[in-house]
PDB file of N, CA and C in Angstrom:
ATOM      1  N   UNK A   1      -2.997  -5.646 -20.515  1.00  0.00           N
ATOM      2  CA  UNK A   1      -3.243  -6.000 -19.137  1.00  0.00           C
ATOM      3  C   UNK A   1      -1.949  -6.540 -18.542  1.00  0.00           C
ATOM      4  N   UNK A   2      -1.400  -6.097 -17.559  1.00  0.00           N
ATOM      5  CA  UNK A   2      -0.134  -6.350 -16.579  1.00  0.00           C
ATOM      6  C   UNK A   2      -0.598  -7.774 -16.031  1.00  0.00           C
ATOM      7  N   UNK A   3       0.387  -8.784 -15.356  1.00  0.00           N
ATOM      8  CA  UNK A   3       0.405  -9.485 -14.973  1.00  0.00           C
ATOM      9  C   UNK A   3      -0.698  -9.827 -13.519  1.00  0.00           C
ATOM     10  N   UNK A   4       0.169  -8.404 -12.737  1.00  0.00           N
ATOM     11  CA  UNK A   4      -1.161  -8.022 -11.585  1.00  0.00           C
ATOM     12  C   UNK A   4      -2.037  -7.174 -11.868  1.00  0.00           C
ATOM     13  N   UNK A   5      -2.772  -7.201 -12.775  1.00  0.00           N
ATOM     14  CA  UNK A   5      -4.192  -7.245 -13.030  1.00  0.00           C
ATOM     15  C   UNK A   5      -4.947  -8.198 -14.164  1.00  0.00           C
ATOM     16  N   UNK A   6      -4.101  -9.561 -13.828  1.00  0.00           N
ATOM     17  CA  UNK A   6      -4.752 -11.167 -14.116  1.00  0.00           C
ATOM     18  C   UNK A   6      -5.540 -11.133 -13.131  1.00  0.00           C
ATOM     19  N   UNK A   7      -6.424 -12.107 -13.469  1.00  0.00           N
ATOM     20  CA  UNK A   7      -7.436 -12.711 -12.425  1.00  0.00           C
ATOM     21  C   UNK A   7      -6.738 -13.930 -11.903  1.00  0.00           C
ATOM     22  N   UNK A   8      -7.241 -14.133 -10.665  1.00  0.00           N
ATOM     23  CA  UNK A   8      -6.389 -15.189  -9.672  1.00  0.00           C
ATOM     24  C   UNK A   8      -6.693 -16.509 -10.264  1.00  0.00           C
ATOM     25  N   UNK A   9      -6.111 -17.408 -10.349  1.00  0.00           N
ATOM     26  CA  UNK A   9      -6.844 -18.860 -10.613  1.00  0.00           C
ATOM     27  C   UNK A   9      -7.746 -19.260 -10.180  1.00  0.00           C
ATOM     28  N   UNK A  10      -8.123 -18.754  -8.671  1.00  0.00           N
ATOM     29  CA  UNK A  10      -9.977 -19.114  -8.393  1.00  0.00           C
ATOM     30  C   UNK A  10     -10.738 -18.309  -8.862  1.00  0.00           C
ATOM     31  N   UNK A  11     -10.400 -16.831  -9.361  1.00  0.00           N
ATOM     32  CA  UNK A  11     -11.274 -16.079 -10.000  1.00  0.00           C
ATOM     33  C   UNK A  11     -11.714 -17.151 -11.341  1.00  0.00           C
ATOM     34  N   UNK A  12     -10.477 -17.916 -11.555  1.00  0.00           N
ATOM     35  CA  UNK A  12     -10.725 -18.269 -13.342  1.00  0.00           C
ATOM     36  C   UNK A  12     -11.025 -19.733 -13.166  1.00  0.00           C
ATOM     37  N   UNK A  13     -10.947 -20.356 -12.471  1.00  0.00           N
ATOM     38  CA  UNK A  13     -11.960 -21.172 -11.856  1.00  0.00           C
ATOM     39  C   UNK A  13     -13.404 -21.255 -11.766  1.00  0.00           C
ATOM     40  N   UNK A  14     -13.659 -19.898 -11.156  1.00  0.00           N
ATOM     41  CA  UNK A  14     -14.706 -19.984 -10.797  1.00  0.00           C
ATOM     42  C   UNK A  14     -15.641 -19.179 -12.093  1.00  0.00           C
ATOM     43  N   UNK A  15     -14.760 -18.423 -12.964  1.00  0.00           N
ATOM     44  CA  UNK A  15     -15.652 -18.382 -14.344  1.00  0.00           C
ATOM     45  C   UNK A  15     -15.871 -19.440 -15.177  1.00  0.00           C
ATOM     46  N   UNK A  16     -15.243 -20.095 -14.995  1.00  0.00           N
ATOM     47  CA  UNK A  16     -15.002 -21.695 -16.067  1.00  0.00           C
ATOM     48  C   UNK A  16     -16.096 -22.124 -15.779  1.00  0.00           C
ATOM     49  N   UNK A  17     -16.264 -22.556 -14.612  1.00  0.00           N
ATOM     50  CA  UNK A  17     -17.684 -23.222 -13.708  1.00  0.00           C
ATOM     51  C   UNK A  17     -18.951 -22.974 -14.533  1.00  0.00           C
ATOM     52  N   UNK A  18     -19.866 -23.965 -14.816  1.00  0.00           N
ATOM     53  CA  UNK A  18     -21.113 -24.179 -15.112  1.00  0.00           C
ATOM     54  C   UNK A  18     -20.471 -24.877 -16.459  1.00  0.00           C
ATOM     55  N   UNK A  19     -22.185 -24.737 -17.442  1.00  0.00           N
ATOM     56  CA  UNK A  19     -22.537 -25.461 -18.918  1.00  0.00           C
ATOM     57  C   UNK A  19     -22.066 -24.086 -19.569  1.00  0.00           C
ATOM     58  N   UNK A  20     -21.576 -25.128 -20.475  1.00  0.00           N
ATOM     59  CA  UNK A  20     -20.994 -23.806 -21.960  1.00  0.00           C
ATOM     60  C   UNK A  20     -21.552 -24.318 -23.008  1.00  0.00           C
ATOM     61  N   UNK A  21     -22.123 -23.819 -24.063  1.00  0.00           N
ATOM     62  CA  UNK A  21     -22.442 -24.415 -25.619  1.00  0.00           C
ATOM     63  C   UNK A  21     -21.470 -23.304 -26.698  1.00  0.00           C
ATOM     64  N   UNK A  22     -21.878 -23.042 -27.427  1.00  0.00           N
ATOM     65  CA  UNK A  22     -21.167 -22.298 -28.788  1.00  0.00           C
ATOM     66  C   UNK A  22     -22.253 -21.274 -29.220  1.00  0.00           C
ATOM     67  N   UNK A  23     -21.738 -20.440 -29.140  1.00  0.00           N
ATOM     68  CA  UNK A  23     -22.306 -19.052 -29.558  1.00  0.00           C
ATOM     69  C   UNK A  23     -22.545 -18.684 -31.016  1.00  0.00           C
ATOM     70  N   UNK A  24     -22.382 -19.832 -32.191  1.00  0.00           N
ATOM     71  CA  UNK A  24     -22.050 -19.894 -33.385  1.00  0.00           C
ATOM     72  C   UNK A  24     -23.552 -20.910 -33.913  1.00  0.00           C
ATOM     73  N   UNK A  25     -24.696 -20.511 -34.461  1.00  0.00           N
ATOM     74  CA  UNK A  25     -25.596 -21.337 -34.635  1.00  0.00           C
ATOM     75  C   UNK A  25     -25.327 -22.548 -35.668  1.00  0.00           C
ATOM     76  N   UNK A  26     -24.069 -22.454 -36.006  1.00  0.00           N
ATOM     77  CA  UNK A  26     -23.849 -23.306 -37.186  1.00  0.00           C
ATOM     78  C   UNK A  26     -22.443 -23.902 -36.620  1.00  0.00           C
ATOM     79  N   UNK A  27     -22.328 -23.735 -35.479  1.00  0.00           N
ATOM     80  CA  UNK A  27     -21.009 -24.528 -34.670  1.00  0.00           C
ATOM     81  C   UNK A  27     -21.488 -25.881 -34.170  1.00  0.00           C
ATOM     82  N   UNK A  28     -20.607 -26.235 -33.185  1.00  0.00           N
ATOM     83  CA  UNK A  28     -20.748 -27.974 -33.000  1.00  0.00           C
ATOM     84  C   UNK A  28     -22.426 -27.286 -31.590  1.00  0.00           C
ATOM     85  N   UNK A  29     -22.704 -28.987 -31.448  1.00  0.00           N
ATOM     86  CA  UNK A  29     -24.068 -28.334 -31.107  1.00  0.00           C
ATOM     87  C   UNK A  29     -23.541 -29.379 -29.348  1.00  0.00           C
ATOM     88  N   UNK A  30     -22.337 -29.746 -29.199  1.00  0.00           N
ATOM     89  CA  UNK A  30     -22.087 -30.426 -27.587  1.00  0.00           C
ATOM     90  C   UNK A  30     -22.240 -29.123 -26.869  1.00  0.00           C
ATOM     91  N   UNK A  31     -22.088 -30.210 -25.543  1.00  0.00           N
ATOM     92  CA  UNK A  31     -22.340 -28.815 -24.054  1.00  0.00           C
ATOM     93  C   UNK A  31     -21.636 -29.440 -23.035  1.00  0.00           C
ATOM     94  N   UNK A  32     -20.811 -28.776 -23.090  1.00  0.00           N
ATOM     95  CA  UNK A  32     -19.453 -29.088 -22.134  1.00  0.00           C
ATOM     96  C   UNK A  32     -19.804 -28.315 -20.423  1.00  0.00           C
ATOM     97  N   UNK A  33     -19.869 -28.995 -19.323  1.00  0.00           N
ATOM     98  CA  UNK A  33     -20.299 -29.002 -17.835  1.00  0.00           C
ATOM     99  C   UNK A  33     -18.931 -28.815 -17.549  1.00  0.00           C
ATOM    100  N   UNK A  34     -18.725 -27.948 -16.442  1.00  0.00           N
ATOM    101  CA  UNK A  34     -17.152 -27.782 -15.911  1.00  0.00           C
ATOM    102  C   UNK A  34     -17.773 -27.700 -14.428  1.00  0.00           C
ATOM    103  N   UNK A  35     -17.281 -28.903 -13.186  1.00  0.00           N
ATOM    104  CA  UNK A  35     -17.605 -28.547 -12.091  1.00  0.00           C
ATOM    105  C   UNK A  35     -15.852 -28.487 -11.024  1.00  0.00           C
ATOM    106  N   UNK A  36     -15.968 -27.795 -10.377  1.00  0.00           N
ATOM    107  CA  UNK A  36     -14.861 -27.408  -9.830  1.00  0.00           C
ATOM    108  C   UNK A  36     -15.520 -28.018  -7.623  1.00  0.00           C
ATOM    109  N   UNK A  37     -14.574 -28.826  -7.436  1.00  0.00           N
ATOM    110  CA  UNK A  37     -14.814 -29.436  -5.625  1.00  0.00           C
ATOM    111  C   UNK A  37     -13.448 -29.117  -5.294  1.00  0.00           C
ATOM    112  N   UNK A  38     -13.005 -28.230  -4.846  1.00  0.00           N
ATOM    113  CA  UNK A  38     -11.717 -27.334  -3.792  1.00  0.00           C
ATOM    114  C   UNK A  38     -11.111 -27.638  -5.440  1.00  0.00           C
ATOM    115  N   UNK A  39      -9.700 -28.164  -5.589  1.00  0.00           N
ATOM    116  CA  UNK A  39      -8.962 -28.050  -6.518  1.00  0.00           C
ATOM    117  C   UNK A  39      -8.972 -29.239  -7.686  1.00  0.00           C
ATOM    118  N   UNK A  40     -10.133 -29.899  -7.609  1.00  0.00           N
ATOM    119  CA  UNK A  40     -10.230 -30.819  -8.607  1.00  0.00           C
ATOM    120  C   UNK A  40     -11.373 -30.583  -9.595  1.00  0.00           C
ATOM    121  N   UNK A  41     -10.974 -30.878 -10.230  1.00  0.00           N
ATOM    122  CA  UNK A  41     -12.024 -30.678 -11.401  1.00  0.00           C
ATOM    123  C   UNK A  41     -12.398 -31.347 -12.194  1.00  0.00           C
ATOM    124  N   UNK A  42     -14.168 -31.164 -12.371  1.00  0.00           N
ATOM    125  CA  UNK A  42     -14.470 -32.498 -13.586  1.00  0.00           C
ATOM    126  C   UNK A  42     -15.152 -32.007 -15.109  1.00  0.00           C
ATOM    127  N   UNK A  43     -15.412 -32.141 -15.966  1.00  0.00           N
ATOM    128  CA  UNK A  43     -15.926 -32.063 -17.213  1.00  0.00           C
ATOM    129  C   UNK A  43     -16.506 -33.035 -17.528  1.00  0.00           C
ATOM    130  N   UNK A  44     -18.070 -32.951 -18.337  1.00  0.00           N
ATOM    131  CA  UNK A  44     -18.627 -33.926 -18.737  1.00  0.00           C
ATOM    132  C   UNK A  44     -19.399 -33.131 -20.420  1.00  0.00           C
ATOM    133  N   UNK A  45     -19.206 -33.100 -21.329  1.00  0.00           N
ATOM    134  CA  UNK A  45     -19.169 -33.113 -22.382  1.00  0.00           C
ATOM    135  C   UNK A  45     -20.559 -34.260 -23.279  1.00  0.00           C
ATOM    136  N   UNK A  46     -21.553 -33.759 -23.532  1.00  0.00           N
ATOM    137  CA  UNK A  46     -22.999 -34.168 -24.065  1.00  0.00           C
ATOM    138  C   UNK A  46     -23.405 -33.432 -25.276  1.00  0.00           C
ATOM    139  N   UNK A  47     -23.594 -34.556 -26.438  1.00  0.00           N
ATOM    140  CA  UNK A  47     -24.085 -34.058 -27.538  1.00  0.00           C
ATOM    141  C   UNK A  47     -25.628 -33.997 -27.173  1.00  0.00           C
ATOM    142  N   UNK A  48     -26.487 -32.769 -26.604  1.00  0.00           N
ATOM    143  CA  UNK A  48     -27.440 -32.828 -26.687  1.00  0.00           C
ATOM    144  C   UNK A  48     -28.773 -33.948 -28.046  1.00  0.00           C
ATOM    145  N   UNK A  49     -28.394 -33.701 -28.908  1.00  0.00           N
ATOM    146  CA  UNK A  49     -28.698 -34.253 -30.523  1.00  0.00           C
ATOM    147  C   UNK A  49     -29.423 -35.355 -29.835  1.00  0.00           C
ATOM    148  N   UNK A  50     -28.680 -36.432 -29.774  1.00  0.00           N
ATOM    149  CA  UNK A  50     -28.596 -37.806 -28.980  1.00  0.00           C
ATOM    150  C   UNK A  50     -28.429 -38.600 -27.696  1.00  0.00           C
ATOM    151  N   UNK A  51     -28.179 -37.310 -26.944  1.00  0.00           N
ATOM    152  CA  UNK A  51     -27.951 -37.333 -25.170  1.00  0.00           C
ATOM    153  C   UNK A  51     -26.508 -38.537 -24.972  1.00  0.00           C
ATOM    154  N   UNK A  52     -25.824 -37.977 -26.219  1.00  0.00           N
ATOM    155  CA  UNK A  52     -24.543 -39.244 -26.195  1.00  0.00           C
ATOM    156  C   UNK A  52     -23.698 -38.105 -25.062  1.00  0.00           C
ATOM    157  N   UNK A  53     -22.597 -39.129 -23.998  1.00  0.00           N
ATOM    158  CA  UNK A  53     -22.142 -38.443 -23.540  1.00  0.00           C
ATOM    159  C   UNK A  53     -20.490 -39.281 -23.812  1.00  0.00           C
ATOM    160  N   UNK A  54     -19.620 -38.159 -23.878  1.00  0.00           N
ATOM    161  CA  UNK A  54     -18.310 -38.276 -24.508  1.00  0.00           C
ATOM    162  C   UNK A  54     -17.688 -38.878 -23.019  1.00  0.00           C
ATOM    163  N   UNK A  55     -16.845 -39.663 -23.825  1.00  0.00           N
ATOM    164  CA  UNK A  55     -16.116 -40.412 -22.601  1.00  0.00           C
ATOM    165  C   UNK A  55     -14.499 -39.194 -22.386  1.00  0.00           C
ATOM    166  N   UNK A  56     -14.381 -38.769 -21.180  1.00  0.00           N
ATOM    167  CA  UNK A  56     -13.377 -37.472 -20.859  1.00  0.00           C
ATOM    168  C   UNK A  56     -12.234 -37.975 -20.148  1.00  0.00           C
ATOM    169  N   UNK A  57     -10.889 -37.743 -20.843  1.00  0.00           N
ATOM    170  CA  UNK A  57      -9.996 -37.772 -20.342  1.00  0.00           C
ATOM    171  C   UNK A  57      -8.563 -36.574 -20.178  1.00  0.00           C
ATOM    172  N   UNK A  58      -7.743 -37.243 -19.431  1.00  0.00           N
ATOM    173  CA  UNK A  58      -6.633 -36.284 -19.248  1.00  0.00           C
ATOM    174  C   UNK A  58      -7.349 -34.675 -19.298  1.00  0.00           C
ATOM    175  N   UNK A  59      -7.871 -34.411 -17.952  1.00  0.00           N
ATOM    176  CA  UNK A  59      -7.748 -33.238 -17.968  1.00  0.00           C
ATOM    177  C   UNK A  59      -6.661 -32.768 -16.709  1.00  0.00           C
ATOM    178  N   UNK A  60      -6.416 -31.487 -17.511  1.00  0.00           N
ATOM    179  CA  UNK A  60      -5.679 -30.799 -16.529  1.00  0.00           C
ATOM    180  C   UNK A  60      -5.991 -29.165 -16.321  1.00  0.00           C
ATOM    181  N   UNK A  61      -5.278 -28.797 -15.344  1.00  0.00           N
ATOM    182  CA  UNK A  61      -5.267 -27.262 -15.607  1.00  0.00           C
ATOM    183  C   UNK A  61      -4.432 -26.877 -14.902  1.00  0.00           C
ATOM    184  N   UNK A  62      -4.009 -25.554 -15.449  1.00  0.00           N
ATOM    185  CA  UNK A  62      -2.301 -25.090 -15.347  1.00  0.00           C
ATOM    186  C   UNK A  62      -2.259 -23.554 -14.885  1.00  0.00           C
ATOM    187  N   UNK A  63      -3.426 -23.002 -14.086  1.00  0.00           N
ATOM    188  CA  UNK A  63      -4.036 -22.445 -13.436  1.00  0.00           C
ATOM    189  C   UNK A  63      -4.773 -21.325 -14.839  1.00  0.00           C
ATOM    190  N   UNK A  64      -4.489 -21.113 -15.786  1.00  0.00           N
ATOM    191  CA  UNK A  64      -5.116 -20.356 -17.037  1.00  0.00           C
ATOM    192  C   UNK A  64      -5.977 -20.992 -17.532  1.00  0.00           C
ATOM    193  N   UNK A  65      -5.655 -22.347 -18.292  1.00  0.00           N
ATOM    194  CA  UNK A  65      -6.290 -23.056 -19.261  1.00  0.00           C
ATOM    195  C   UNK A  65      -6.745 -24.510 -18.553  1.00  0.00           C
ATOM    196  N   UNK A  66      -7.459 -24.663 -19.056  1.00  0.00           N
ATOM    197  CA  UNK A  66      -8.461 -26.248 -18.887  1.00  0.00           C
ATOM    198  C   UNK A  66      -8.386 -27.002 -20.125  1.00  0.00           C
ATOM    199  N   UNK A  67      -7.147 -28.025 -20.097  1.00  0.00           N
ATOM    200  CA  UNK A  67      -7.343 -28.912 -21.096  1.00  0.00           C
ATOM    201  C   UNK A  67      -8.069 -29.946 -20.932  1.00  0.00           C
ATOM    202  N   UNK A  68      -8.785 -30.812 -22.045  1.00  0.00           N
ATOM    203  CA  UNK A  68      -9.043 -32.311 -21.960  1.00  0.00           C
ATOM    204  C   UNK A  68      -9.493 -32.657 -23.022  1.00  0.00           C
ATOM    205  N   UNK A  69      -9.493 -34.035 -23.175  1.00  0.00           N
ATOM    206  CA  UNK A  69      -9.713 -34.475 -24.450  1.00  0.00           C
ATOM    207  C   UNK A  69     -10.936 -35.597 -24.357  1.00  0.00           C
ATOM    208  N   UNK A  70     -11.616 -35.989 -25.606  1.00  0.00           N
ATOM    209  CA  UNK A  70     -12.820 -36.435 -25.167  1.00  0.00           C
ATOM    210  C   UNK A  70     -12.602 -37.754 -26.244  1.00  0.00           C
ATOM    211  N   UNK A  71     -13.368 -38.921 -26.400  1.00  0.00           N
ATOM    212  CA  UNK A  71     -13.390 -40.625 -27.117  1.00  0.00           C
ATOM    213  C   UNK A  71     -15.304 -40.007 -27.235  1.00  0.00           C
ATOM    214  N   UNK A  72     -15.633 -40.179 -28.286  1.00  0.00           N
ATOM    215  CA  UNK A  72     -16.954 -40.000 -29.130  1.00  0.00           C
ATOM    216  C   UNK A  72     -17.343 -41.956 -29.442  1.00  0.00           C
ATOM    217  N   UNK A  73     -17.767 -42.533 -28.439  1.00  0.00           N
ATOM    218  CA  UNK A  73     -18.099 -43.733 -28.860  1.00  0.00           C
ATOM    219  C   UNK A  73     -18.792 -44.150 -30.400  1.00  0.00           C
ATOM    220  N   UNK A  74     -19.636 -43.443 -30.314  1.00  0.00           N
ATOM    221  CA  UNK A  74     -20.658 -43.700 -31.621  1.00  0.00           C
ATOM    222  C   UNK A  74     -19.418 -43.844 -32.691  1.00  0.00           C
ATOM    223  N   UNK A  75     -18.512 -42.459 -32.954  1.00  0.00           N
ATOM    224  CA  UNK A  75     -17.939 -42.507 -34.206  1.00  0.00           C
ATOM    225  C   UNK A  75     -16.535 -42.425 -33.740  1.00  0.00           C
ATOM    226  N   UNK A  76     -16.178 -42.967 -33.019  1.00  0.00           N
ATOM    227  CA  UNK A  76     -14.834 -43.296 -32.941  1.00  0.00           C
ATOM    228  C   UNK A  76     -13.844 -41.808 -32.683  1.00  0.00           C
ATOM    229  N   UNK A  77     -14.383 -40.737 -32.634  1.00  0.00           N
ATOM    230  CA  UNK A  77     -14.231 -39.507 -33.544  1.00  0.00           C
ATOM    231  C   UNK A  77     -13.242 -38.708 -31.209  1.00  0.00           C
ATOM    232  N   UNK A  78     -11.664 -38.418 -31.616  1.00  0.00           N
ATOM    233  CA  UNK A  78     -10.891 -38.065 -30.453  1.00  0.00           C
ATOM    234  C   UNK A  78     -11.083 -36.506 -30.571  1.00  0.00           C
ATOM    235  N   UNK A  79     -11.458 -35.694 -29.467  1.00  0.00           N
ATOM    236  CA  UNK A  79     -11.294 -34.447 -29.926  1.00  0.00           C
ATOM    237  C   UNK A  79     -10.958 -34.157 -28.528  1.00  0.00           C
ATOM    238  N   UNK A  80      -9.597 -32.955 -28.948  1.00  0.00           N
ATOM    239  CA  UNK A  80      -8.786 -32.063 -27.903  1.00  0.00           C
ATOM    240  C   UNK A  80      -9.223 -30.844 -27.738  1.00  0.00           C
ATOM    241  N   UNK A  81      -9.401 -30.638 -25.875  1.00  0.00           N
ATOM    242  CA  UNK A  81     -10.309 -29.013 -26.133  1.00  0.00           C
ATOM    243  C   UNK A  81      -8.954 -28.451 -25.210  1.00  0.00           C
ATOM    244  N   UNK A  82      -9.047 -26.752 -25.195  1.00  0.00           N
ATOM    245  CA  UNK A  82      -8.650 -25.862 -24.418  1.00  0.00           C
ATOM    246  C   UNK A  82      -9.521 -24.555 -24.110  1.00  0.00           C
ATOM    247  N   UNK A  83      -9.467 -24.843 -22.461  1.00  0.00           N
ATOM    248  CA  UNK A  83     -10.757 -23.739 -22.810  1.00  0.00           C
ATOM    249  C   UNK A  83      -9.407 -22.728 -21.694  1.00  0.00           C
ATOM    250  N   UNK A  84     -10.016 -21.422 -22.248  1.00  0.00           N
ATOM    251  CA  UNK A  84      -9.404 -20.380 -21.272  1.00  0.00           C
ATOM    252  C   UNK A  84     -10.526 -18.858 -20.981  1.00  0.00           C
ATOM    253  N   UNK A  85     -10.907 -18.443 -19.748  1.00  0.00           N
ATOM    254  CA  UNK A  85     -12.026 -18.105 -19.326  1.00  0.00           C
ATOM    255  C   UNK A  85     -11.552 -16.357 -20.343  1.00  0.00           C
ATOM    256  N   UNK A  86     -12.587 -16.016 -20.475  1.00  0.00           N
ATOM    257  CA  UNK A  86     -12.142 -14.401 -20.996  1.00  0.00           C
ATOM    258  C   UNK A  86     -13.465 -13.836 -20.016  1.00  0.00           C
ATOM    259  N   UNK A  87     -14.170 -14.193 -19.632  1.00  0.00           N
ATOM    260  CA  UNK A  87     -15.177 -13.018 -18.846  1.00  0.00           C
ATOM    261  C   UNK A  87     -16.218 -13.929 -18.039  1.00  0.00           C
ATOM    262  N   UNK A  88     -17.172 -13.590 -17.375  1.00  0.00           N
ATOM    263  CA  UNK A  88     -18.464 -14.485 -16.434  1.00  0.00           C
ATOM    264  C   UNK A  88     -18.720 -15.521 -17.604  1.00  0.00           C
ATOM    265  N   UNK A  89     -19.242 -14.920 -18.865  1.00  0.00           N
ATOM    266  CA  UNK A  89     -20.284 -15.601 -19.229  1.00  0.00           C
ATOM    267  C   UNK A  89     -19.139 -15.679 -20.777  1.00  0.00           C
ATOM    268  N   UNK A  90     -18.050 -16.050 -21.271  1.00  0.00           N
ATOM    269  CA  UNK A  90     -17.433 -16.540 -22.168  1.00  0.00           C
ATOM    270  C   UNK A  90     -16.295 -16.861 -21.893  1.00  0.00           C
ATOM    271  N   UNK A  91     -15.796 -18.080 -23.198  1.00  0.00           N
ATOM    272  CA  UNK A  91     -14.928 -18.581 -22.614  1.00  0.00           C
ATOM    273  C   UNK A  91     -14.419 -18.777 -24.375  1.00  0.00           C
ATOM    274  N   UNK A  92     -12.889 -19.011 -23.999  1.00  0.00           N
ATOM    275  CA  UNK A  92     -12.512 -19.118 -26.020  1.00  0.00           C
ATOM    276  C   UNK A  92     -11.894 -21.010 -25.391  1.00  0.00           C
ATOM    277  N   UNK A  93     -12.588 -21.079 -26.540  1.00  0.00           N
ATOM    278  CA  UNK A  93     -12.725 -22.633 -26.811  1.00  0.00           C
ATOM    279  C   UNK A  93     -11.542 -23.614 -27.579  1.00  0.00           C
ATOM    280  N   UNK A  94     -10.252 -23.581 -27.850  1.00  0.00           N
ATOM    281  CA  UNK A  94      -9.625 -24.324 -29.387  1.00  0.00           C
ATOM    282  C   UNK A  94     -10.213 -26.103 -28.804  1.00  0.00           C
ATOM    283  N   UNK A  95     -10.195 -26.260 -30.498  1.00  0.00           N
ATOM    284  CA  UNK A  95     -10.472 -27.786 -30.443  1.00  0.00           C
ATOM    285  C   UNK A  95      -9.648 -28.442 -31.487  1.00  0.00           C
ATOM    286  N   UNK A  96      -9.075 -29.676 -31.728  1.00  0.00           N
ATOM    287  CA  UNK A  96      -8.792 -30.256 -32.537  1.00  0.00           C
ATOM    288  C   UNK A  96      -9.115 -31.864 -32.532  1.00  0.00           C
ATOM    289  N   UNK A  97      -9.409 -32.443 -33.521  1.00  0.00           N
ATOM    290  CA  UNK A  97     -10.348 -33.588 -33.444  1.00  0.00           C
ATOM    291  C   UNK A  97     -10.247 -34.760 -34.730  1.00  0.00           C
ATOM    292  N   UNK A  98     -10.148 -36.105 -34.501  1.00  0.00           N
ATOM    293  CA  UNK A  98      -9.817 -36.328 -35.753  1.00  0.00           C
ATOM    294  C   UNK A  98     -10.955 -36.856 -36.583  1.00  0.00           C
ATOM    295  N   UNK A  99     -10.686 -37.419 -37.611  1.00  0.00           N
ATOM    296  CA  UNK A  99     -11.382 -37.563 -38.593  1.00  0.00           C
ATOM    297  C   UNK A  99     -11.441 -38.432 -39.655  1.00  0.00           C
ATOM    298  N   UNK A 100     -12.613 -39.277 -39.911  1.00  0.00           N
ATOM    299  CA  UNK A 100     -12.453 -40.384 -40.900  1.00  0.00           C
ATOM    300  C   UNK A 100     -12.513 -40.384 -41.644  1.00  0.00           C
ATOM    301  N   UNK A 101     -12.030 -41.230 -43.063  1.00  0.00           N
ATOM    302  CA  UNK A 101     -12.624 -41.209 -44.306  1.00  0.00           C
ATOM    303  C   UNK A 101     -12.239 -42.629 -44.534  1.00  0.00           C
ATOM    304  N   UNK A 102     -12.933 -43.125 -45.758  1.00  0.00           N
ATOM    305  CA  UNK A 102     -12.732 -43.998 -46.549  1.00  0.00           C
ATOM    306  C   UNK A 102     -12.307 -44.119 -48.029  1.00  0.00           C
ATOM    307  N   UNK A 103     -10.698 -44.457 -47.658  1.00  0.00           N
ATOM    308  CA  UNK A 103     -10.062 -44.529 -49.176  1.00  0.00           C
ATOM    309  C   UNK A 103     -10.318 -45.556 -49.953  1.00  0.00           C
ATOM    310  N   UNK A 104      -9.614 -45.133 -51.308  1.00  0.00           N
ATOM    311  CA  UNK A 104      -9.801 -46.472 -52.162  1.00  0.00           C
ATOM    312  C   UNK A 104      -8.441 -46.230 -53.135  1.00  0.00           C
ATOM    313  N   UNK A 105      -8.071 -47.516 -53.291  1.00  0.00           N
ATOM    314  CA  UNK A 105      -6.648 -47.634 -54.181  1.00  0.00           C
ATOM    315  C   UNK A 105      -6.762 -47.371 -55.401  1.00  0.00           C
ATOM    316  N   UNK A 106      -6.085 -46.118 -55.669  1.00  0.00           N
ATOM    317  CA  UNK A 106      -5.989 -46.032 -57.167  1.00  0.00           C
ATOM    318  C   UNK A 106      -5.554 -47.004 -58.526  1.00  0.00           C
ATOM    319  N   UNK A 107      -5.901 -47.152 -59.424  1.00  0.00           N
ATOM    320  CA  UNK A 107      -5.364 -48.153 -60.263  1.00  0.00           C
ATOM    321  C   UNK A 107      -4.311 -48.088 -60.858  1.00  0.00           C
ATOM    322  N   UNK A 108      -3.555 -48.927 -60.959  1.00  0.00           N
ATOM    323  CA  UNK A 108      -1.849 -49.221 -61.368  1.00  0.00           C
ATOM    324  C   UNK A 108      -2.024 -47.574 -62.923  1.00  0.00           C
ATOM    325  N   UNK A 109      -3.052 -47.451 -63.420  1.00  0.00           N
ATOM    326  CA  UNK A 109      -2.597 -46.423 -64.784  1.00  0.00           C
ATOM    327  C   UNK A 109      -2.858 -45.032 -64.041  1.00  0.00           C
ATOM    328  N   UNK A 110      -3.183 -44.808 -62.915  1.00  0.00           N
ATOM    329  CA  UNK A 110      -3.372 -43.493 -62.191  1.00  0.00           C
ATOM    330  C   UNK A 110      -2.627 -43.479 -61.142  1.00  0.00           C
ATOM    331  N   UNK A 111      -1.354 -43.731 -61.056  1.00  0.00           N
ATOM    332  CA  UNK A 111      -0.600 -44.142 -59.844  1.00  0.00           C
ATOM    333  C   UNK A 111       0.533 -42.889 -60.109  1.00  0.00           C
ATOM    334  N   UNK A 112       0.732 -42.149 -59.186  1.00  0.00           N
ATOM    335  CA  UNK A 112       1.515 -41.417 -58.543  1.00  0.00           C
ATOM    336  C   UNK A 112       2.456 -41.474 -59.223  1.00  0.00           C
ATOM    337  N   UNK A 113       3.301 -40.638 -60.124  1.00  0.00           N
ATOM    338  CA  UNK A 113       4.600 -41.408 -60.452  1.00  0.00           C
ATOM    339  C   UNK A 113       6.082 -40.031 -60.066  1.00  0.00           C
ATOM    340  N   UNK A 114       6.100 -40.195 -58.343  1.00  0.00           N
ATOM    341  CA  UNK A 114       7.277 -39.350 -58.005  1.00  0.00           C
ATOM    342  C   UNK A 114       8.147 -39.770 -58.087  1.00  0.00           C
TER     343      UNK A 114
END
């Protein structure tokens, strides 16, 4: 596809627009809202599960892609989205997100020895 035959940024705007979930029955189970008022735009991001709703920041968009990143109160848990429209009714999603664990100190006879 050539440059001029991209879709305009309100074309891709205006596909972004509405609720999105994941097409993957074994994917994350949130539902990300994209509303668009002239050139601003908002996202609101809801784990249906629990009706928890993700606290949303820094979004932007760079007339292709819709970044933002979301604070998961319950679990502390930061996750970065990019969405970029591919048609009416899909959209490709990347996410990256972090993640907890709980370590424990190995004992002085199992210790690393680089």
């Amino acid at each position: 596809m050539s440059e001029s035959d991209s879709p305009a940024p309100d074309d891709l705007r205006r596909m972004l627009a509405g609720s999105w979930h994941n097409a993957d029955e074994h994917g994350t189970d949130v539902v990300i809202a994209v509303t668009w008022e002239e050139v601003l735009v908002a996202v609101k991001v809801v784990d249906p599960s629990d009706n928890e709703e993700a606290e949303v920041y820094d979004v932007t968009w760079d007339g292709e892609v819709l970044a933002f990143a979301t604070h998961w109160v319950s679990n502390g848990r930061l996750v970065k989205y990019r969405m970029r429209a591919l048609s009416e009714n899909r959209v490709d999603l990347t996410y990256t997100y972090s993640h907890r664990e709980l370590w424990h100190r190995l004992p002085d006879s199992e210790k690393c020895r680089w």
